[in-house]
Protein backbone atom coordinates (compact mmCIF):
# COMPACT_ATOMS: atom_id res chain seq x y z
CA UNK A 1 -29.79 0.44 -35.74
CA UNK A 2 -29.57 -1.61 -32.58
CA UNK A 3 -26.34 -2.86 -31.21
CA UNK A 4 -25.62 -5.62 -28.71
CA UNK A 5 -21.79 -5.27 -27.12
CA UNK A 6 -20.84 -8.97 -25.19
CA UNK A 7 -17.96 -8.43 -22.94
CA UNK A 8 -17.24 -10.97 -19.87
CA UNK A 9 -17.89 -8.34 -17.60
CA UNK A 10 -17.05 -4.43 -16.52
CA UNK A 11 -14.33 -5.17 -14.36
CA UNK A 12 -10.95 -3.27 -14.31
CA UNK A 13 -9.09 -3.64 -17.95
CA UNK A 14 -8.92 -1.70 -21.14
CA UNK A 15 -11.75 -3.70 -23.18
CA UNK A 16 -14.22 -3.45 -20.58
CA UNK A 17 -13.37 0.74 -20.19
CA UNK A 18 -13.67 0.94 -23.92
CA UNK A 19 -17.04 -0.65 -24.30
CA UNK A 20 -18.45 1.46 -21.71
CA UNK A 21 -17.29 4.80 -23.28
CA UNK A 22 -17.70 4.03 -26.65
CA UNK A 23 -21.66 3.07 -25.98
CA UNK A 24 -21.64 6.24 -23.87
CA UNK A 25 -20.74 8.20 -27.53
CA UNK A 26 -22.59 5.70 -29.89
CA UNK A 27 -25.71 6.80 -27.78
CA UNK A 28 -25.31 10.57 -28.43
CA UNK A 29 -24.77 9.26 -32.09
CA UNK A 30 -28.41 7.61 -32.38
CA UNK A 31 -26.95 3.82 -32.23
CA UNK A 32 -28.93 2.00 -29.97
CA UNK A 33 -27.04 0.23 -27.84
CA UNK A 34 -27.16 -2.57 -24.97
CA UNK A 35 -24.91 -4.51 -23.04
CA UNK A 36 -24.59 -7.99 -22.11
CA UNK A 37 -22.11 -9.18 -19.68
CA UNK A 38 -21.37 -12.74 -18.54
CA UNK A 39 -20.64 -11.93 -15.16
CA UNK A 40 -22.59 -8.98 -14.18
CA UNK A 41 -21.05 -8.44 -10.86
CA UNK A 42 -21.31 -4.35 -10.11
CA UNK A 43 -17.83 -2.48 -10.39
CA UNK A 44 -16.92 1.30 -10.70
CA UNK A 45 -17.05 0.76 -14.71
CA UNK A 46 -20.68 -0.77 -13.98
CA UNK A 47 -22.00 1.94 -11.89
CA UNK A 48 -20.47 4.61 -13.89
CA UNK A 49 -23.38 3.80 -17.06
CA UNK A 50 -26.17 4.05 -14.47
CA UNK A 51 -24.89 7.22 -13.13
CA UNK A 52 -24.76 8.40 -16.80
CA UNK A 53 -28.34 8.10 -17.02
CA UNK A 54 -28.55 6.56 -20.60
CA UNK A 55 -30.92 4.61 -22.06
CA UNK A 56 -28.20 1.82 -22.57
CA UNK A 57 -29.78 -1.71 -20.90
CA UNK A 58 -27.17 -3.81 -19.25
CA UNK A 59 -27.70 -7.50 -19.13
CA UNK A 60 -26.02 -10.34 -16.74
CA UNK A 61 -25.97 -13.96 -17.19
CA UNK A 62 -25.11 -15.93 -14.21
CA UNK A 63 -22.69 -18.38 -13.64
CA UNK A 64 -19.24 -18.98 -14.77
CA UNK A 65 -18.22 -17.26 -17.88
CA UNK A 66 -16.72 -20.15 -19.34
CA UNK A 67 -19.88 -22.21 -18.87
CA UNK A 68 -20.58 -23.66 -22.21
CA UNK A 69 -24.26 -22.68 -22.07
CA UNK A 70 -23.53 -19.52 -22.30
CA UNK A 71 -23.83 -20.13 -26.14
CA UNK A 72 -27.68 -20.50 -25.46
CA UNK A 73 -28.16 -18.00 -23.22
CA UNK A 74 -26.58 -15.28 -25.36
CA UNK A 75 -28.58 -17.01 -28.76
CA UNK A 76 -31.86 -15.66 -27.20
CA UNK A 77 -30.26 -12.19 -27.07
CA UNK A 78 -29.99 -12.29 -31.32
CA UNK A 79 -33.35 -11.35 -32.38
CA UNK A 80 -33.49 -8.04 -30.86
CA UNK A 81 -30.18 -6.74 -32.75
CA UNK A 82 -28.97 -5.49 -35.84
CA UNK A 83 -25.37 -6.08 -35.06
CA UNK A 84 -23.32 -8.51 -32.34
CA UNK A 85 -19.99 -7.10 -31.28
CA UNK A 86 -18.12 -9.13 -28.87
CA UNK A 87 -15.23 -8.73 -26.92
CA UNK A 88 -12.36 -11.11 -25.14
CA UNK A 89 -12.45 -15.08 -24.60
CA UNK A 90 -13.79 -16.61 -23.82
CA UNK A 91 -16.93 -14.42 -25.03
CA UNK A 92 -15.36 -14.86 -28.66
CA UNK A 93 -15.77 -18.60 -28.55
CA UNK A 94 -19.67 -18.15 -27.09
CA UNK A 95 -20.84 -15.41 -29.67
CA UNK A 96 -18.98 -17.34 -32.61
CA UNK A 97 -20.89 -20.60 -31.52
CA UNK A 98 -24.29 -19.01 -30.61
CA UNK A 99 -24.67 -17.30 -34.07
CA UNK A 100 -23.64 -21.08 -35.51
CA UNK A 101 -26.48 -22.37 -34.21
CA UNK A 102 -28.64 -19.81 -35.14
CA UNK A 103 -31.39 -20.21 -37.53
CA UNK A 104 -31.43 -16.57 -38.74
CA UNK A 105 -27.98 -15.59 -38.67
CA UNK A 106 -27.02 -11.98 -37.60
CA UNK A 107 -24.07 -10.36 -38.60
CA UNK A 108 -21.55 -10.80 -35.98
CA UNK A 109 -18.09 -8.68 -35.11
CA UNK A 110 -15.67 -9.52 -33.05
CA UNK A 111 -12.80 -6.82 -31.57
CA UNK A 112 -9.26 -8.47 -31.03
CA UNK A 113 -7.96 -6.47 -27.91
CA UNK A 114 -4.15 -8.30 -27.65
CA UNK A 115 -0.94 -9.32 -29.92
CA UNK A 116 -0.94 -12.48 -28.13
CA UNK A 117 -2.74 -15.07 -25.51
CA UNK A 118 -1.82 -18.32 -24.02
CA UNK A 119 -3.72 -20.33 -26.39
CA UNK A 120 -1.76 -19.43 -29.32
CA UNK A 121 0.93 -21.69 -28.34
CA UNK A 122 -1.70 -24.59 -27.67
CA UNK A 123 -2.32 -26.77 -31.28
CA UNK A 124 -5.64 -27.41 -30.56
CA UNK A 125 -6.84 -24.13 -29.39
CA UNK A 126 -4.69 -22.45 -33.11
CA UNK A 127 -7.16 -24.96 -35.02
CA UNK A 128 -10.44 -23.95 -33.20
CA UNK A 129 -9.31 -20.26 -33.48
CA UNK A 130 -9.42 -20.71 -37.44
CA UNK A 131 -12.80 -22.06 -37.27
CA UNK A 132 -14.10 -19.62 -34.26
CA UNK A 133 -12.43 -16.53 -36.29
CA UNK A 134 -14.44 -17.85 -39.43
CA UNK A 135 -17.63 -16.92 -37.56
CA UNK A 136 -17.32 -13.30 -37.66
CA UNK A 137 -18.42 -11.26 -40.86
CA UNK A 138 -15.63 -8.83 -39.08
CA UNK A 139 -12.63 -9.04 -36.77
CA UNK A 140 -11.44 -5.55 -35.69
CA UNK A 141 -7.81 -5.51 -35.34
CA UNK A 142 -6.94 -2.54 -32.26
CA UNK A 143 -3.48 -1.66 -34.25
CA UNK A 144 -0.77 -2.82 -36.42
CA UNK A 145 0.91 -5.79 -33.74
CA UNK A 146 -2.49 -6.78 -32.94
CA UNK A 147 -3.50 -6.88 -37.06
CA UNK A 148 -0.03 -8.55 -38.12
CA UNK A 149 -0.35 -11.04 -35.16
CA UNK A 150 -3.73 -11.83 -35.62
CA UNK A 151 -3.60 -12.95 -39.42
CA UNK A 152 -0.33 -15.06 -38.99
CA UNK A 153 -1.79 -16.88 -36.33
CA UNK A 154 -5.31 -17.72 -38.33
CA UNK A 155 -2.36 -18.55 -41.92
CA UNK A 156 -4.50 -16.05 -43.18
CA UNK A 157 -3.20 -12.93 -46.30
CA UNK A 158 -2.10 -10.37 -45.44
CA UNK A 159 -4.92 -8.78 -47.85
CA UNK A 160 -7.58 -10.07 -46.55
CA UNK A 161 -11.17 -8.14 -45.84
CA UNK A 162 -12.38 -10.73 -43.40
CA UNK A 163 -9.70 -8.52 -40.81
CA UNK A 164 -10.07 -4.56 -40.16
CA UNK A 165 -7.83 -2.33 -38.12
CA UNK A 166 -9.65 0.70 -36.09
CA UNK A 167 -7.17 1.82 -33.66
CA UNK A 168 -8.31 2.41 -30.49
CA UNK A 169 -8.91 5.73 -28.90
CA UNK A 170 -9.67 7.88 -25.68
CA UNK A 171 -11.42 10.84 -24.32
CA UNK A 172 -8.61 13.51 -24.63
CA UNK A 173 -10.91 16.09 -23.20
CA UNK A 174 -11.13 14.00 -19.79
CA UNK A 175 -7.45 13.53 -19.89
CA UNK A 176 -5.96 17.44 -20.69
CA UNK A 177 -8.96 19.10 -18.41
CA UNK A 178 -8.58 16.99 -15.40
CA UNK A 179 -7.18 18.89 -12.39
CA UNK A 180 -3.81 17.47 -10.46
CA UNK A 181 -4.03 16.36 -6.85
CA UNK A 182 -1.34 18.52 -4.67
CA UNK A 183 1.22 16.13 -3.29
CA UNK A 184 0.03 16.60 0.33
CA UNK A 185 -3.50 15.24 -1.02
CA UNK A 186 -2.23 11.98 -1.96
CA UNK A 187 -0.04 11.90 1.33
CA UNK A 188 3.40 12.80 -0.28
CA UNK A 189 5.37 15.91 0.51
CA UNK A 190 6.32 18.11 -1.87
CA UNK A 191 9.90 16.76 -2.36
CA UNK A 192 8.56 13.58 -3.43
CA UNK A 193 8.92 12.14 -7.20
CA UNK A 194 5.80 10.40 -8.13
CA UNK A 195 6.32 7.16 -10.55
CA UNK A 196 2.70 5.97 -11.99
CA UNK A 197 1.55 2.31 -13.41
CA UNK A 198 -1.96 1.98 -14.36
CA UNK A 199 -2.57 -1.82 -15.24
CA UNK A 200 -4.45 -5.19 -13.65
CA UNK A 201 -1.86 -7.51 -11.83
CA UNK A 202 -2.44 -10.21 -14.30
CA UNK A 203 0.49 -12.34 -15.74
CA UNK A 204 0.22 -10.34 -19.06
CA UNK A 205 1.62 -7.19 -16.81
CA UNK A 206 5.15 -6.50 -15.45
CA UNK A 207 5.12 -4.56 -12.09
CA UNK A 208 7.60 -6.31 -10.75
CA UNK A 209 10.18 -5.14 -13.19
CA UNK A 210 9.07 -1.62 -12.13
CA UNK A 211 9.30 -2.31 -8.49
CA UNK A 212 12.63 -3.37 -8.70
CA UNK A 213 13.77 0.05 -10.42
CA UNK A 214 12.24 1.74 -8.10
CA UNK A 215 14.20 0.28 -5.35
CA UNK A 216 17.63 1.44 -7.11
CA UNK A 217 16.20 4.80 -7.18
CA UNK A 218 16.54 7.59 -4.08
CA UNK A 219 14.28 7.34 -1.54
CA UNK A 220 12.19 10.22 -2.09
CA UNK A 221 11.22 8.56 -5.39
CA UNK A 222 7.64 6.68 -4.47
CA UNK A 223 5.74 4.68 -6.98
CA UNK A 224 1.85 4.32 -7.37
CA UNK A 225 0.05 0.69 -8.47
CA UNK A 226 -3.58 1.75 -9.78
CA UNK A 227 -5.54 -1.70 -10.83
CA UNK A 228 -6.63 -5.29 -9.36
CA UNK A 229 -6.33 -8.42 -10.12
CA UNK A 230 -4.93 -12.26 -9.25
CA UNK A 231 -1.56 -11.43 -8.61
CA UNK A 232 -1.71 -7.94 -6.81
CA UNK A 233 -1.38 -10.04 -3.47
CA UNK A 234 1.56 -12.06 -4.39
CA UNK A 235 3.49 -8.60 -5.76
CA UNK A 236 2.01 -6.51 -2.53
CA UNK A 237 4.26 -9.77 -0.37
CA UNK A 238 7.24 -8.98 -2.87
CA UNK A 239 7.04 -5.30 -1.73
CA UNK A 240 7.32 -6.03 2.24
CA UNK A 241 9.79 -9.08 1.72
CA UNK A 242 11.85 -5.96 -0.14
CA UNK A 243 10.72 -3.70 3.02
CA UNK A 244 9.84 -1.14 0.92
CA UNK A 245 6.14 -0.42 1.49
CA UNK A 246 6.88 3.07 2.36
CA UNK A 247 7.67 3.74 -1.45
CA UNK A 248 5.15 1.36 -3.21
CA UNK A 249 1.54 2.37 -2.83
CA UNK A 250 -1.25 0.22 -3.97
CA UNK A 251 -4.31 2.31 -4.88
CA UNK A 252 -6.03 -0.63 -6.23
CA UNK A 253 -9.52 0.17 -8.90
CA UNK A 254 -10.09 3.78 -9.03
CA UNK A 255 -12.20 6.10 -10.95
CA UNK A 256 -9.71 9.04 -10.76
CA UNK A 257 -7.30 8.03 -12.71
CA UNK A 258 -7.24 11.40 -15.21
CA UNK A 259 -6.40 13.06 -12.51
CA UNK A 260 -3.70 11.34 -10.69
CA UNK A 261 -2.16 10.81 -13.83
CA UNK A 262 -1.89 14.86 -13.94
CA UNK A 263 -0.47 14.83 -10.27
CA UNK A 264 2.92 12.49 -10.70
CA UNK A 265 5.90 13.03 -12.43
CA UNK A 266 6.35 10.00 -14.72
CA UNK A 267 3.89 7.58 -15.72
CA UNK A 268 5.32 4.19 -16.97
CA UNK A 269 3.91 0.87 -18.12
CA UNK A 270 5.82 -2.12 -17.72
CA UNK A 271 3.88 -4.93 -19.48
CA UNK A 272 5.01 -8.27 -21.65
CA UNK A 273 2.93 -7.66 -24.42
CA UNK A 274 -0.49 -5.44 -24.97
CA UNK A 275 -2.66 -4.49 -27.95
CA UNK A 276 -3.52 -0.87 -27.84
CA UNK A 277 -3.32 -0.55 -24.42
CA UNK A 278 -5.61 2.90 -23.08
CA UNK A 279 -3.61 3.08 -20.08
CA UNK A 280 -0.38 3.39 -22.51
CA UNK A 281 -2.41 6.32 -25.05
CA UNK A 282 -3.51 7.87 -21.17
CA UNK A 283 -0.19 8.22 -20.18
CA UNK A 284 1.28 9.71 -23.61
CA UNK A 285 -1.70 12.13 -23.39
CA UNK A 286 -1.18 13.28 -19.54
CA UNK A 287 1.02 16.04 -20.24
CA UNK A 288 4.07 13.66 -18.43
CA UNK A 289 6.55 11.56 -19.67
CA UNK A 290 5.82 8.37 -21.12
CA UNK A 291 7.77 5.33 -20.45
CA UNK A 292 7.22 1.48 -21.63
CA UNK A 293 8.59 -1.87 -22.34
CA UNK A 294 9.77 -2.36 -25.59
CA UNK A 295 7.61 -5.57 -26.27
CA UNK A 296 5.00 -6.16 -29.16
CA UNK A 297 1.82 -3.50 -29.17
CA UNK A 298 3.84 -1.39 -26.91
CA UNK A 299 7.44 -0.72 -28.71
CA UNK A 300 6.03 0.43 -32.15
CA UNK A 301 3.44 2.85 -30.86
CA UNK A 302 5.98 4.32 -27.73
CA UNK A 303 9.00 4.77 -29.76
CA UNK A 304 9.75 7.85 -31.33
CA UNK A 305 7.55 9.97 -28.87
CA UNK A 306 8.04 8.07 -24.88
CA UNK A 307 10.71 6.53 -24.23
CA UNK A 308 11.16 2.66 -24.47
CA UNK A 309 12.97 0.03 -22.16
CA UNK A 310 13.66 -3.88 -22.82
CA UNK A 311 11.35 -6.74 -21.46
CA UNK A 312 12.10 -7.15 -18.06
CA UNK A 313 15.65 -4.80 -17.38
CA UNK A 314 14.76 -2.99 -14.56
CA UNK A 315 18.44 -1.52 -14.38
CA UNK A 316 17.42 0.32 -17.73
CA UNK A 317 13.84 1.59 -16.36
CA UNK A 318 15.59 2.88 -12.94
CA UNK A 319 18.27 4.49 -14.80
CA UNK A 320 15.65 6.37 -17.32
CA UNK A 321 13.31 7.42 -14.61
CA UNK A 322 16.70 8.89 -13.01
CA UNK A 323 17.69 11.02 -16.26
CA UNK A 324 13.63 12.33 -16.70
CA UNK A 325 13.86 13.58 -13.25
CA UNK A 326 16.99 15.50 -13.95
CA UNK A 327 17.21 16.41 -16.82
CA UNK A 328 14.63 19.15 -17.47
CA UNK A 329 14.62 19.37 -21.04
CA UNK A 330 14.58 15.98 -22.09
CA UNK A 331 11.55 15.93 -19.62
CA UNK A 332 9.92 17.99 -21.36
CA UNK A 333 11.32 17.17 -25.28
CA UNK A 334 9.52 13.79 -24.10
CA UNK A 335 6.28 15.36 -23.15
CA UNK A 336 6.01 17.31 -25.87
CA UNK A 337 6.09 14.37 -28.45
CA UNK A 338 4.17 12.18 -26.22
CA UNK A 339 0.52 14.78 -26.24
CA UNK A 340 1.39 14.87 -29.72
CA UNK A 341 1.41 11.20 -30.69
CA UNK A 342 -1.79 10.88 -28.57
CA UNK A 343 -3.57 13.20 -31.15
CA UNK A 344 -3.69 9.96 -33.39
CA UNK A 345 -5.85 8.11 -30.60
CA UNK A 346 -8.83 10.01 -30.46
CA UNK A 347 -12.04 8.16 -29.41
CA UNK A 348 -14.05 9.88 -31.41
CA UNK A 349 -12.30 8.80 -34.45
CA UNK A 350 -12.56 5.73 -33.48
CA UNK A 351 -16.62 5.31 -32.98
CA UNK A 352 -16.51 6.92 -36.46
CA UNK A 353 -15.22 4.01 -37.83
CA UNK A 354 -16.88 1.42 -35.90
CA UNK A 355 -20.19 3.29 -37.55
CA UNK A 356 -19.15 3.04 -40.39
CA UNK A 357 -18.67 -0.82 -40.09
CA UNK A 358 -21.60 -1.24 -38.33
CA UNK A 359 -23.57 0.37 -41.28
CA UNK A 360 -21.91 -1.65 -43.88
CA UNK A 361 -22.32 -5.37 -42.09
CA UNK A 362 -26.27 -4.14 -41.53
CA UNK A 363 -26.69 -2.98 -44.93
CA UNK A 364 -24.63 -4.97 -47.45
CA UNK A 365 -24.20 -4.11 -50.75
């Protein structure tokens, strides 16, 4: 069976991680699989399938990824494929449209990664998503927000077998075996409390709510930004207009992230809205307390193992930070649940399942 994944491209988020690990296992698991990106400019995420040495092929289009031709351009791609799985707008909107125009039609899957998007609130983009969605012999919900979300935006039952949820997962090995940094070799001393967010500076993402806990917090608490993006320049001006750049690091795209997640103290994620989000499963599965906003595809998975704060109170984040930090045993109470509700997210169950579907949309009964 051959595979073709369509992302935008292998820059910094969660989708573009999970299609690069998950062809890394479907490979060991005789699937045949290639990659097409619609910008195919080289990142860590890029590099890392070369270094691999795999037989996976990675394809680029040029030009602007919301370039309407696109549509063409990925229609030559059909013939050599058993299965198209895309990922993300507007890739969605490309595949959907490509396999429209297609003479022989090939069965087509698309992954819903988030609860919610801009467009949702825009009339005419909810009445092309009913026809785009239509498109897809599959749509692969990522967990229960994302699945109830998805169907009451399309008006569609509750019931319905067009829509399939396959939570996502993550490499629990790489998380639990990677070894911690010492303080001094991320420049801290060893007094130092180490506060982690791994997540793009994108509008969907809240670091400024974290920044601003951190600020009501001792000194000797520091916090760590991992992740790019449009905005990290705008919060990075916040941070010296606050002068606090000695206790905000940016770190920016790195490909160490199992193991700096193993070297700080608390690991939170402060975000509006998500739909699995790996960074949130990462940091439940670190062996450190997990913190989050309480907001949809956060809340429901968090609670009941991390520890969850409301959208945008920043007085509530400091003040839990402050009580992990002293209080040893809920520190570790938290941890303790947190490596055990990551048990649920294991990659490997996931490819499982997307086998599974891939078999049954290439071989219909």
């Amino acid at each position: 069976m051959k595979v073709l994944q369509v992302i935008n491209s292998l820059g910094a988020g969660g989708a573009e991680k999970l299609v690069v690990e998950t062809s890394l296992l479907y490979v060991n698991k005789d699937i045949e699989i290639d990659i097409l990106l619609l910008n195919g400019e080289k990142t860590p995420l890029f590099d890392s399938l070369a270094t691999n040495n795999t037989t996976i092929q990675v394809y680029s289009l040029l030009g602007s990824i919301y370039n309407p031709l696109n549509i063409f351009k990925i229609k030559s791609f059909f013939k050599n494929y058993d299965i198209i799985h895309a990922h993300l707008f507007p890739t969605s909107y490309w595949v959907a449209f490509a396999n429209l125009f297609s003479f022989k039609k090939k069965p087509i899957l698309f992954t819903e990664h988030n609860t919610t998007n801009r467009r949702r609130s825009i009339f005419i983009f909810k009445m092309i998503d009913r026809i785009i969605y239509k498109q897809f012999k599959k749509t692969v919900t990522i967990s229960r927000a994302v699945d109830v979300n998805l169907k009451k935006h399309l008006g569609i039952s509750e019931k319905t077998n067009r829509i399939t949820k396959i939570n996502n997962g993550i490499d629990l090995k790489k998380i639990q075996q990677a070894i911690a940094y010492t303080k001094a070799e991320l420049g801290f001393e060893d007094s130092d409390k180490l506060v982690l967010q791994v997540a793009s500076f994108t509008p969907q993402k809240d670091q400024k709510t974290l920044i601003k806990a951190i600020q009501l917090l001792p000194k000797t608490i520091k916090l760590l930004l991992v992740g790019s993006g449009p905005l990290i320049e705008e919060y990075k001006s916040f941070v010296k207009s606050k002068k606090i750049e000695d206790r905000v690091f940016f770190l920016e795209i790195r490909d160490d992230v199992p193991r700096i997640l193993k070297s700080v103290d608390v690991v939170v994620l402060s975000s509006h809205y998500e739909g699995l989000s790996l960074s949130c499963i990462e940091g439940m599965a670190s062996g450190k307390p997990f913190v989050a906003s309480n907001t949809p595809g956060l809340g429901d998975v968090v609670d009941g193992s991390g520890i969850v704060f409301e959208d945008n109170n920043y007085k509530e984040l400091a003040a839990i930070i402050s009580n992990l930090l002293s209080d040893a045993d809920l520190y570790d109470k938290i941890v303790i649940k947190c490596i055990k509700k990551a048990q649920y997210f294991d990659i490997n169950l996931m490819v499982t399942s997307y086998i599974e579907l891939y078999k049954s949309l290439s071989n219909p009964k």
